[in-house]
PDB file of N, CA and C in Angstrom:
ATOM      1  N   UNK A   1    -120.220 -55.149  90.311  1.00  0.00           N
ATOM      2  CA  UNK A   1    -118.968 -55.810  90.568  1.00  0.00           C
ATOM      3  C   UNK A   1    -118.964 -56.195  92.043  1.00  0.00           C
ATOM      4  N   UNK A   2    -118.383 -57.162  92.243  1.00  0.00           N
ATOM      5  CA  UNK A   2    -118.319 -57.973  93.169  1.00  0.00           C
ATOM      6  C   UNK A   2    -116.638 -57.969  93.931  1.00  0.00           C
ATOM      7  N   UNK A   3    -116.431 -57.453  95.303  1.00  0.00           N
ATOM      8  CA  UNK A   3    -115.096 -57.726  95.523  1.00  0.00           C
ATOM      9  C   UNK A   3    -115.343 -58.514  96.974  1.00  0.00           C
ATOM     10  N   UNK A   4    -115.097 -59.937  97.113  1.00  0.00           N
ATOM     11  CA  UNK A   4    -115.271 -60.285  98.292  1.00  0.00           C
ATOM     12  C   UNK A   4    -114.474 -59.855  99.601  1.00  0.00           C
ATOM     13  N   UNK A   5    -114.903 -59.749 100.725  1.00  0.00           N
ATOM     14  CA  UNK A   5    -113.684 -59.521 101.958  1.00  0.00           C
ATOM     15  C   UNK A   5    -112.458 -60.546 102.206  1.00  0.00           C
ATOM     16  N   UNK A   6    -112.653 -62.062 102.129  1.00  0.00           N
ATOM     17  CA  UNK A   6    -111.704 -62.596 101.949  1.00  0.00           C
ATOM     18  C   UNK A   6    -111.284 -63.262 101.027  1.00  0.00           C
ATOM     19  N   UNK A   7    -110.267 -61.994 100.406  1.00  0.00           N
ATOM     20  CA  UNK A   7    -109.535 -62.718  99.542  1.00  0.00           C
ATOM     21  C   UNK A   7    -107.691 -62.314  99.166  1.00  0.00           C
ATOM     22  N   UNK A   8    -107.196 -62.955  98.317  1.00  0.00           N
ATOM     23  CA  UNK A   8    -105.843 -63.379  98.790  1.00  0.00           C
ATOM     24  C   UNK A   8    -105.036 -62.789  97.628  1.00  0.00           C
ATOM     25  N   UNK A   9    -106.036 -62.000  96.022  1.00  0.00           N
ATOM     26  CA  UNK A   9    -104.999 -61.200  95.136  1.00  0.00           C
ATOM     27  C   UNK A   9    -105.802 -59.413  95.759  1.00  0.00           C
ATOM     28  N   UNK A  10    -104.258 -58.769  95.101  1.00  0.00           N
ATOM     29  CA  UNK A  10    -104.165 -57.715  95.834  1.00  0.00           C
ATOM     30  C   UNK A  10    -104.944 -56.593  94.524  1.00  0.00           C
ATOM     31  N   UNK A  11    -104.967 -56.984  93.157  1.00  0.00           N
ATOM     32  CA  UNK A  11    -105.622 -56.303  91.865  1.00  0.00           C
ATOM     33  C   UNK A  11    -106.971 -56.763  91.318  1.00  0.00           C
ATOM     34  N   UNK A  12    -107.478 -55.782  90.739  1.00  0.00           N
ATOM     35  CA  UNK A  12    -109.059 -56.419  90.394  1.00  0.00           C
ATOM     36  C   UNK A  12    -108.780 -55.450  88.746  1.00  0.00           C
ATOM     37  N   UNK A  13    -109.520 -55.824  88.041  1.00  0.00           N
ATOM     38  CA  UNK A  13    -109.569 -55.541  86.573  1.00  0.00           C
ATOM     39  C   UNK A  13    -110.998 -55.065  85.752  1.00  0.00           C
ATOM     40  N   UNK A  14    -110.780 -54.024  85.426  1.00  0.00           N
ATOM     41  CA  UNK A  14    -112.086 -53.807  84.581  1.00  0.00           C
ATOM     42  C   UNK A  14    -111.363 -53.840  83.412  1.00  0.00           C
ATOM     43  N   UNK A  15    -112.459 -53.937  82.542  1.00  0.00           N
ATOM     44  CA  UNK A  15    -112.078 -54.528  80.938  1.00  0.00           C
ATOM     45  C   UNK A  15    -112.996 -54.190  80.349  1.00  0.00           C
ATOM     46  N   UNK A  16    -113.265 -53.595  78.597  1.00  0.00           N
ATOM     47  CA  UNK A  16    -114.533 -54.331  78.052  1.00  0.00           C
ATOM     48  C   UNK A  16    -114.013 -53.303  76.264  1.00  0.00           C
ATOM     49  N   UNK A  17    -115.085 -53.207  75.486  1.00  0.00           N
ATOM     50  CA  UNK A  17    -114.574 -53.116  74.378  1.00  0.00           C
ATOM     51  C   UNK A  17    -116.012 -52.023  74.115  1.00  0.00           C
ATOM     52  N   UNK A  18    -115.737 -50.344  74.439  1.00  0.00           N
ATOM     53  CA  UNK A  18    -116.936 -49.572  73.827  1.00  0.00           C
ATOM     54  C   UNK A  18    -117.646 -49.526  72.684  1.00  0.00           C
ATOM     55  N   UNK A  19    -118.437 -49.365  72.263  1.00  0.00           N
ATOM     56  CA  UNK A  19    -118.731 -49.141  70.630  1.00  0.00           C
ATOM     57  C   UNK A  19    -119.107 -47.624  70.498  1.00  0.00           C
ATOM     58  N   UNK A  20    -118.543 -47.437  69.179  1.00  0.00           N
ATOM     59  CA  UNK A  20    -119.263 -46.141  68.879  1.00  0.00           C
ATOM     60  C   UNK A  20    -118.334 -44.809  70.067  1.00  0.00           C
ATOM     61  N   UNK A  21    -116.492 -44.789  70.221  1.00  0.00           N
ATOM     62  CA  UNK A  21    -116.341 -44.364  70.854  1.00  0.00           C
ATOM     63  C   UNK A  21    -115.359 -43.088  69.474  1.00  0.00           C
ATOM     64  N   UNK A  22    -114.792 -42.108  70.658  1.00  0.00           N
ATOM     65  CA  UNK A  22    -114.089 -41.409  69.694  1.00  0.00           C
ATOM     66  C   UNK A  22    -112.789 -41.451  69.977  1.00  0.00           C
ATOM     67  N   UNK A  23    -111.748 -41.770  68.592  1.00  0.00           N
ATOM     68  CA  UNK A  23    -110.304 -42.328  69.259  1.00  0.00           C
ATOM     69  C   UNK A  23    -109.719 -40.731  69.235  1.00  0.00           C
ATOM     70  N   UNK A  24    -108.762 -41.230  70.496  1.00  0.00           N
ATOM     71  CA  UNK A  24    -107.712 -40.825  70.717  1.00  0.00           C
ATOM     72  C   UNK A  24    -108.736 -39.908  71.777  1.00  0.00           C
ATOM     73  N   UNK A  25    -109.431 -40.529  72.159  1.00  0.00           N
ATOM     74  CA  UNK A  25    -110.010 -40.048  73.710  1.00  0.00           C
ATOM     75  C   UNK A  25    -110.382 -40.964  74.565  1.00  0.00           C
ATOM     76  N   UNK A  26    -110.038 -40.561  76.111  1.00  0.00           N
ATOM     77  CA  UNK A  26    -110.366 -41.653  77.003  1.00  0.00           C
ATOM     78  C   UNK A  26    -111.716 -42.362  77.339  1.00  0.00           C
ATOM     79  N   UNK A  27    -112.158 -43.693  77.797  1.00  0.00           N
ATOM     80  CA  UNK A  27    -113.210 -43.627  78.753  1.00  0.00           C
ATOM     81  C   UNK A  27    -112.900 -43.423  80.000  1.00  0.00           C
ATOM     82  N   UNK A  28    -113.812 -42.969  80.664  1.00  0.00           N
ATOM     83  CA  UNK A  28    -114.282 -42.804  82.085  1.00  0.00           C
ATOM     84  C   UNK A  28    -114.938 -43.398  83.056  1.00  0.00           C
ATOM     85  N   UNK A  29    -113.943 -44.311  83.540  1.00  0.00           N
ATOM     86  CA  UNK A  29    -114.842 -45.270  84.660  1.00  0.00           C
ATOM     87  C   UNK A  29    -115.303 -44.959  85.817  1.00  0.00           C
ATOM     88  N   UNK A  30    -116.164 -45.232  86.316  1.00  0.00           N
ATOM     89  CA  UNK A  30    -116.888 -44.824  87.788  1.00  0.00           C
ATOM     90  C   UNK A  30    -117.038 -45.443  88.419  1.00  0.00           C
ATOM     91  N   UNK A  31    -116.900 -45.632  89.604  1.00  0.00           N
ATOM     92  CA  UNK A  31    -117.125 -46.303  90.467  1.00  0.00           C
ATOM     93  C   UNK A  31    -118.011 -46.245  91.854  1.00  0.00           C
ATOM     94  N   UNK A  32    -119.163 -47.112  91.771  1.00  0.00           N
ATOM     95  CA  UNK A  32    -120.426 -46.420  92.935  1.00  0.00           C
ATOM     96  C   UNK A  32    -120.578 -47.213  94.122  1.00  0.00           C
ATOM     97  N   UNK A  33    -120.113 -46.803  95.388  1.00  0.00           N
ATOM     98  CA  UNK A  33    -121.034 -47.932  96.244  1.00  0.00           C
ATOM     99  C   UNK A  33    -121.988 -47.309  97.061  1.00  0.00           C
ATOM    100  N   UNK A  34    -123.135 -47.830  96.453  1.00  0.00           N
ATOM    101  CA  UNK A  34    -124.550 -47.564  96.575  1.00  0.00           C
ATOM    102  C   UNK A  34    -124.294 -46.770  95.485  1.00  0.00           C
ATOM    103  N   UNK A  35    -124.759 -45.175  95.750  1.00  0.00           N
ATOM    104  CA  UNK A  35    -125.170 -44.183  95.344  1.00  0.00           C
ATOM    105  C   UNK A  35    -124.330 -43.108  94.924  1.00  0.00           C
ATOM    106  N   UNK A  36    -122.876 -43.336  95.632  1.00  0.00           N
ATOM    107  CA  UNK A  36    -122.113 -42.734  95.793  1.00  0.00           C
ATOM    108  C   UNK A  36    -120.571 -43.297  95.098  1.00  0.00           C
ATOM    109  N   UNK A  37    -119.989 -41.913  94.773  1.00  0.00           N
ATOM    110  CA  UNK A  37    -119.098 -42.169  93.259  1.00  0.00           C
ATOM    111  C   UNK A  37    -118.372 -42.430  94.475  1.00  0.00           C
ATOM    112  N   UNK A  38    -117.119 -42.968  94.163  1.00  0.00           N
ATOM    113  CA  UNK A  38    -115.684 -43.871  95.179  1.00  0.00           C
ATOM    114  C   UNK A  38    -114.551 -43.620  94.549  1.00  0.00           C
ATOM    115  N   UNK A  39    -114.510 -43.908  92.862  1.00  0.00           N
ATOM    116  CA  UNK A  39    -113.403 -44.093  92.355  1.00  0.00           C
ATOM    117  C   UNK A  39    -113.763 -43.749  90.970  1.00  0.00           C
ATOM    118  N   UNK A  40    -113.027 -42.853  90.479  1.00  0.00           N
ATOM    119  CA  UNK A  40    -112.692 -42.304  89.114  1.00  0.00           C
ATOM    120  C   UNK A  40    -111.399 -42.497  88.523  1.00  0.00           C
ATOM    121  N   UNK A  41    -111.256 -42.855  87.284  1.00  0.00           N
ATOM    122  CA  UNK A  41    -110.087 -43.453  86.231  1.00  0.00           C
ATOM    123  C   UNK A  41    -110.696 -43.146  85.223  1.00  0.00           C
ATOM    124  N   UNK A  42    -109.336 -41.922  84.226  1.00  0.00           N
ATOM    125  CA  UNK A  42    -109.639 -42.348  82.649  1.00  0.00           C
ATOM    126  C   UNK A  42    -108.600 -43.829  82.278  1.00  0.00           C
ATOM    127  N   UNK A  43    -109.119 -44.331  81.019  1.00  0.00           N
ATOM    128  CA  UNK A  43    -108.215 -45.401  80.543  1.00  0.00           C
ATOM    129  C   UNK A  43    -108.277 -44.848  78.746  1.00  0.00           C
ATOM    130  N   UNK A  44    -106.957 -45.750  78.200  1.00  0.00           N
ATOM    131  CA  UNK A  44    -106.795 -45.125  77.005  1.00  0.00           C
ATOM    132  C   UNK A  44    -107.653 -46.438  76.288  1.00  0.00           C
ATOM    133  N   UNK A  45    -108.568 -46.438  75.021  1.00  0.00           N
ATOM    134  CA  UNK A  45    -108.744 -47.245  74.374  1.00  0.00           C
ATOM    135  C   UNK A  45    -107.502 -47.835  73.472  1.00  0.00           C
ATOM    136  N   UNK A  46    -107.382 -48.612  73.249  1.00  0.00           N
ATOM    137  CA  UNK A  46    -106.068 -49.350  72.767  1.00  0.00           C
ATOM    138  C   UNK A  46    -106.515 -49.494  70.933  1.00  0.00           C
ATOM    139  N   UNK A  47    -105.680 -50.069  70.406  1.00  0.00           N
ATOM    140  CA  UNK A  47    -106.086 -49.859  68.639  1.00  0.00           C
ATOM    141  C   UNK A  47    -106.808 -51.194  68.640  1.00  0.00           C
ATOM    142  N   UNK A  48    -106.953 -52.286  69.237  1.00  0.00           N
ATOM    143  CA  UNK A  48    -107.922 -52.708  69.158  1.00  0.00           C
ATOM    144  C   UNK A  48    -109.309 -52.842  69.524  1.00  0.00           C
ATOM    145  N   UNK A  49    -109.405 -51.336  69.848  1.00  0.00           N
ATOM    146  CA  UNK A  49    -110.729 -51.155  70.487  1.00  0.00           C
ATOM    147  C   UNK A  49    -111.428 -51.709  71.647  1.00  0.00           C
ATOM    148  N   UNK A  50    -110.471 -51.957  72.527  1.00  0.00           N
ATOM    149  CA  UNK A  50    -110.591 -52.741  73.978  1.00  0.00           C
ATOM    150  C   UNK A  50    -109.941 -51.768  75.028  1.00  0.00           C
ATOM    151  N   UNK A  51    -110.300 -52.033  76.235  1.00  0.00           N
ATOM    152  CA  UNK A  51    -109.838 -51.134  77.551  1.00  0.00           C
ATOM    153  C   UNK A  51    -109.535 -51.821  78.339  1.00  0.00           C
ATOM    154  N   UNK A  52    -108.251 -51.826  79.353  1.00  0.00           N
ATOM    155  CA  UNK A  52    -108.128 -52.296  80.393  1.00  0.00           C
ATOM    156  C   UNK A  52    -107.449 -51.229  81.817  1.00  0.00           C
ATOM    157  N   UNK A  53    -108.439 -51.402  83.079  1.00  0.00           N
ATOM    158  CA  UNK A  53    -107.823 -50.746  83.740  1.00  0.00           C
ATOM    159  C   UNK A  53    -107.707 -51.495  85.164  1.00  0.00           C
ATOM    160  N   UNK A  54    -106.699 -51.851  85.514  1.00  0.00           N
ATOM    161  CA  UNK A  54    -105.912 -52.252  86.358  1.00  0.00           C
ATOM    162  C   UNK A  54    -106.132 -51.635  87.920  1.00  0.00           C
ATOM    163  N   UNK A  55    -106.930 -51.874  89.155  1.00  0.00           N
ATOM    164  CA  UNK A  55    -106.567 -51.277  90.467  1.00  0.00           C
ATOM    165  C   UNK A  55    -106.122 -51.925  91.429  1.00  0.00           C
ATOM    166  N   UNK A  56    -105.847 -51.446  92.406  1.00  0.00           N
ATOM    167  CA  UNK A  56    -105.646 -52.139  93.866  1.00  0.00           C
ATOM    168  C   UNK A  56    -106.840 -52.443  94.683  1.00  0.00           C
ATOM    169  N   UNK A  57    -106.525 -53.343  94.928  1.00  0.00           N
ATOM    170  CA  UNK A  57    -107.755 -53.478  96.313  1.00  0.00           C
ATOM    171  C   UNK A  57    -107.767 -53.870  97.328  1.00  0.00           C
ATOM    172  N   UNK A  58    -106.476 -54.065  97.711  1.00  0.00           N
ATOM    173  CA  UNK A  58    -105.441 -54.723  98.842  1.00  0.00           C
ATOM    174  C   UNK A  58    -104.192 -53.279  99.122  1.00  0.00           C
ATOM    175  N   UNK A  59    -103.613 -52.984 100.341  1.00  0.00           N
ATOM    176  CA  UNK A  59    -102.459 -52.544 100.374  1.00  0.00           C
ATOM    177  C   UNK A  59    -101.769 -52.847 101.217  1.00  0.00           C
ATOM    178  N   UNK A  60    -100.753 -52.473 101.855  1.00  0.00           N
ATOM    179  CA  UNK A  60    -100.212 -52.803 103.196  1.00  0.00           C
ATOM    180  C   UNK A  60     -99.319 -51.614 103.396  1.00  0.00           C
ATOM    181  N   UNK A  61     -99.497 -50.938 104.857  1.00  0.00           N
ATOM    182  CA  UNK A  61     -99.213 -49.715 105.449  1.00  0.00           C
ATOM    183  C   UNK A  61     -97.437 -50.488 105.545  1.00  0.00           C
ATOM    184  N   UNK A  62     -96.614 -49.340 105.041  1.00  0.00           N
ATOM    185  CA  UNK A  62     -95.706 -49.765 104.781  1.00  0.00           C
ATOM    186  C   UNK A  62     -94.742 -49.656 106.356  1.00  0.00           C
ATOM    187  N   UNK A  63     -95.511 -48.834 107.065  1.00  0.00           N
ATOM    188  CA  UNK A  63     -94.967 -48.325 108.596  1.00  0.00           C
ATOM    189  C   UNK A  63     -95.149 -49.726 109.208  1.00  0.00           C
ATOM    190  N   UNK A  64     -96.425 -50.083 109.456  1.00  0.00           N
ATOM    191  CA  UNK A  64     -96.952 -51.424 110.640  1.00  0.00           C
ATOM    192  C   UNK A  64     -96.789 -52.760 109.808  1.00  0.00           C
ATOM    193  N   UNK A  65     -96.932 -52.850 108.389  1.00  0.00           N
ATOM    194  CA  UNK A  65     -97.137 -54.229 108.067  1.00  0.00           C
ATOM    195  C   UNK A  65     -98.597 -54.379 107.903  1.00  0.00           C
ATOM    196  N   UNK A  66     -99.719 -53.831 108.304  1.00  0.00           N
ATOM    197  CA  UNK A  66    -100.871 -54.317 108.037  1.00  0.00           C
ATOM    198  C   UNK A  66    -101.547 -54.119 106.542  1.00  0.00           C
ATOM    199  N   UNK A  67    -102.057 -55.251 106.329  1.00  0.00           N
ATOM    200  CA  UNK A  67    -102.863 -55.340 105.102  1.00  0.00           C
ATOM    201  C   UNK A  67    -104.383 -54.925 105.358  1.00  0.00           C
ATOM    202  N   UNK A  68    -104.678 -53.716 104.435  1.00  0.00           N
ATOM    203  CA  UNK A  68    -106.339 -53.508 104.519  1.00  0.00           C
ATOM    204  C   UNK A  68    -106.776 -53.534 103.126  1.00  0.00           C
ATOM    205  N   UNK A  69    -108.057 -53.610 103.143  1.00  0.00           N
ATOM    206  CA  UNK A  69    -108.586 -53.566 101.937  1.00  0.00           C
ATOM    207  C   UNK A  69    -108.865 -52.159 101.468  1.00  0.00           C
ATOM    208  N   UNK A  70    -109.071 -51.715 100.485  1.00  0.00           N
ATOM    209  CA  UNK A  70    -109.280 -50.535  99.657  1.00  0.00           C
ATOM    210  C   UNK A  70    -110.954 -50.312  99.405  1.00  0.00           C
ATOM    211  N   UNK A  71    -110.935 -51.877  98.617  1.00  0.00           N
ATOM    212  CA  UNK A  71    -112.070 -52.465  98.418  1.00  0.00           C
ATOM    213  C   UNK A  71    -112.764 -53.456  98.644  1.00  0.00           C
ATOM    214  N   UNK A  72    -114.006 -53.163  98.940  1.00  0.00           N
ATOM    215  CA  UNK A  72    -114.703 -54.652  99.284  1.00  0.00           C
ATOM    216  C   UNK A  72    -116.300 -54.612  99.732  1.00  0.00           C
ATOM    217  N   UNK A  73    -117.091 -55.156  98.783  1.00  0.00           N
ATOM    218  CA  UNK A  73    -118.496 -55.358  98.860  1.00  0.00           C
ATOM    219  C   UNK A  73    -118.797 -55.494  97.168  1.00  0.00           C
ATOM    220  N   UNK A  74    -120.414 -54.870  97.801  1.00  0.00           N
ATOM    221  CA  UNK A  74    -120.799 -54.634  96.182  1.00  0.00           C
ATOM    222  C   UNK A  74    -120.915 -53.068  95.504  1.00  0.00           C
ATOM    223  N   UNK A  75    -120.389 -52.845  94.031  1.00  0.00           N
ATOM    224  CA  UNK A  75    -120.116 -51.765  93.395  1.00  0.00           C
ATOM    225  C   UNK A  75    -120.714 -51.734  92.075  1.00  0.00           C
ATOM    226  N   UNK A  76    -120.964 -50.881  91.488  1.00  0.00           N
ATOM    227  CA  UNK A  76    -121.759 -50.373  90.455  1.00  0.00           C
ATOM    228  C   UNK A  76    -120.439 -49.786  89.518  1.00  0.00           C
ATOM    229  N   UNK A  77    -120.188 -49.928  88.406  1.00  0.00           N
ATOM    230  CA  UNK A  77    -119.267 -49.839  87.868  1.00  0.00           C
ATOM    231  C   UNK A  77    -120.273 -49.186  86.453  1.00  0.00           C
ATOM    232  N   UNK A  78    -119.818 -47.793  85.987  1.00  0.00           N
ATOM    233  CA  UNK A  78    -120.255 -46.905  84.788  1.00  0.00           C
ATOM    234  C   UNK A  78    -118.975 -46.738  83.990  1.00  0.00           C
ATOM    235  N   UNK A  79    -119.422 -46.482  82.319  1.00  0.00           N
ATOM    236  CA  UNK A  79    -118.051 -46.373  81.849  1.00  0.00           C
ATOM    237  C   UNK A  79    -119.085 -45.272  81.406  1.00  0.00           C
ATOM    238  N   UNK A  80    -117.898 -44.159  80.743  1.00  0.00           N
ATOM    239  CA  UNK A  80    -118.359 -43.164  80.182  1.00  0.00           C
ATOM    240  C   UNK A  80    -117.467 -42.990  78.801  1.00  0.00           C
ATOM    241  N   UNK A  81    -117.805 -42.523  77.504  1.00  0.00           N
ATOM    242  CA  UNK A  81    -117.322 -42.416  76.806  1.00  0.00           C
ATOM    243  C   UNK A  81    -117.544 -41.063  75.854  1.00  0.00           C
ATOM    244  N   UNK A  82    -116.846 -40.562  75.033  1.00  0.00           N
ATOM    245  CA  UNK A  82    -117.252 -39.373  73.971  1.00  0.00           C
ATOM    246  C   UNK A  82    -117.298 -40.003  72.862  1.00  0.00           C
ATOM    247  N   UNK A  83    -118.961 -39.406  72.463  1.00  0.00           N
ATOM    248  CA  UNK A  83    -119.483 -39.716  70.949  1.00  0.00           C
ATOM    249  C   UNK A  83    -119.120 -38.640  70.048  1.00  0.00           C
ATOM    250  N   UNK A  84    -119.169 -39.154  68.385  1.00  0.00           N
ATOM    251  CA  UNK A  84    -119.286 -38.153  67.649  1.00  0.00           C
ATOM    252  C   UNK A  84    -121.087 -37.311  68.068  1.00  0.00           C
ATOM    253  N   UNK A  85    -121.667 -36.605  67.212  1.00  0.00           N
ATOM    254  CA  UNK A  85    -122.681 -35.826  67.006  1.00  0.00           C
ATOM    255  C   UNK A  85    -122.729 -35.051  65.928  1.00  0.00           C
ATOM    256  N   UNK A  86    -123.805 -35.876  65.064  1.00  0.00           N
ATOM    257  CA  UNK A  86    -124.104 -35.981  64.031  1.00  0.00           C
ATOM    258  C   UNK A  86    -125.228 -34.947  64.007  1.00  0.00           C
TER     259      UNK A  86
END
């Protein structure tokens, strides 16, 4: 995943549709830059078997007014999920 430095929305979106997951349990997204985990989120799979999870990547210090980024470069993005076992 890709978050450039200049840019002008404040949310970025992961999305995608697991197979082979077990309902009424979360996935587990990860988040790596380089090598190193950054950001962890469960998300609920939805009944149509799709995920969406929603972050920030923009904020603004509510004291000064300044806007920084959260995020920004390149990231390695893992989902994790629970299988049955057969």
């Amino acid at each position: 995943m890709h978050i450039p430095e200049n840019k002008s929305f404040v949310w970025g979106t992961v999305k995608g549709e697991p197979s082979d997951y077990v309902e009424r349990y979360p996935v587990i997204i990860q988040f790596f830059k380089g090598e190193e985990p950054i950001h962890v989120a469960q998300v609920k799979v939805k009944g149509d078997g799709s995920y969406e999870y929603k972050f920030r990547i923009r904020n603004v210090d509510q004291t000064t007014g300044e806007v920084f980024d959260i995020f920004h470069g390149e990231y390695t993005v893992k989902m994790f999920k629970v299988i049955h076992t057969k």
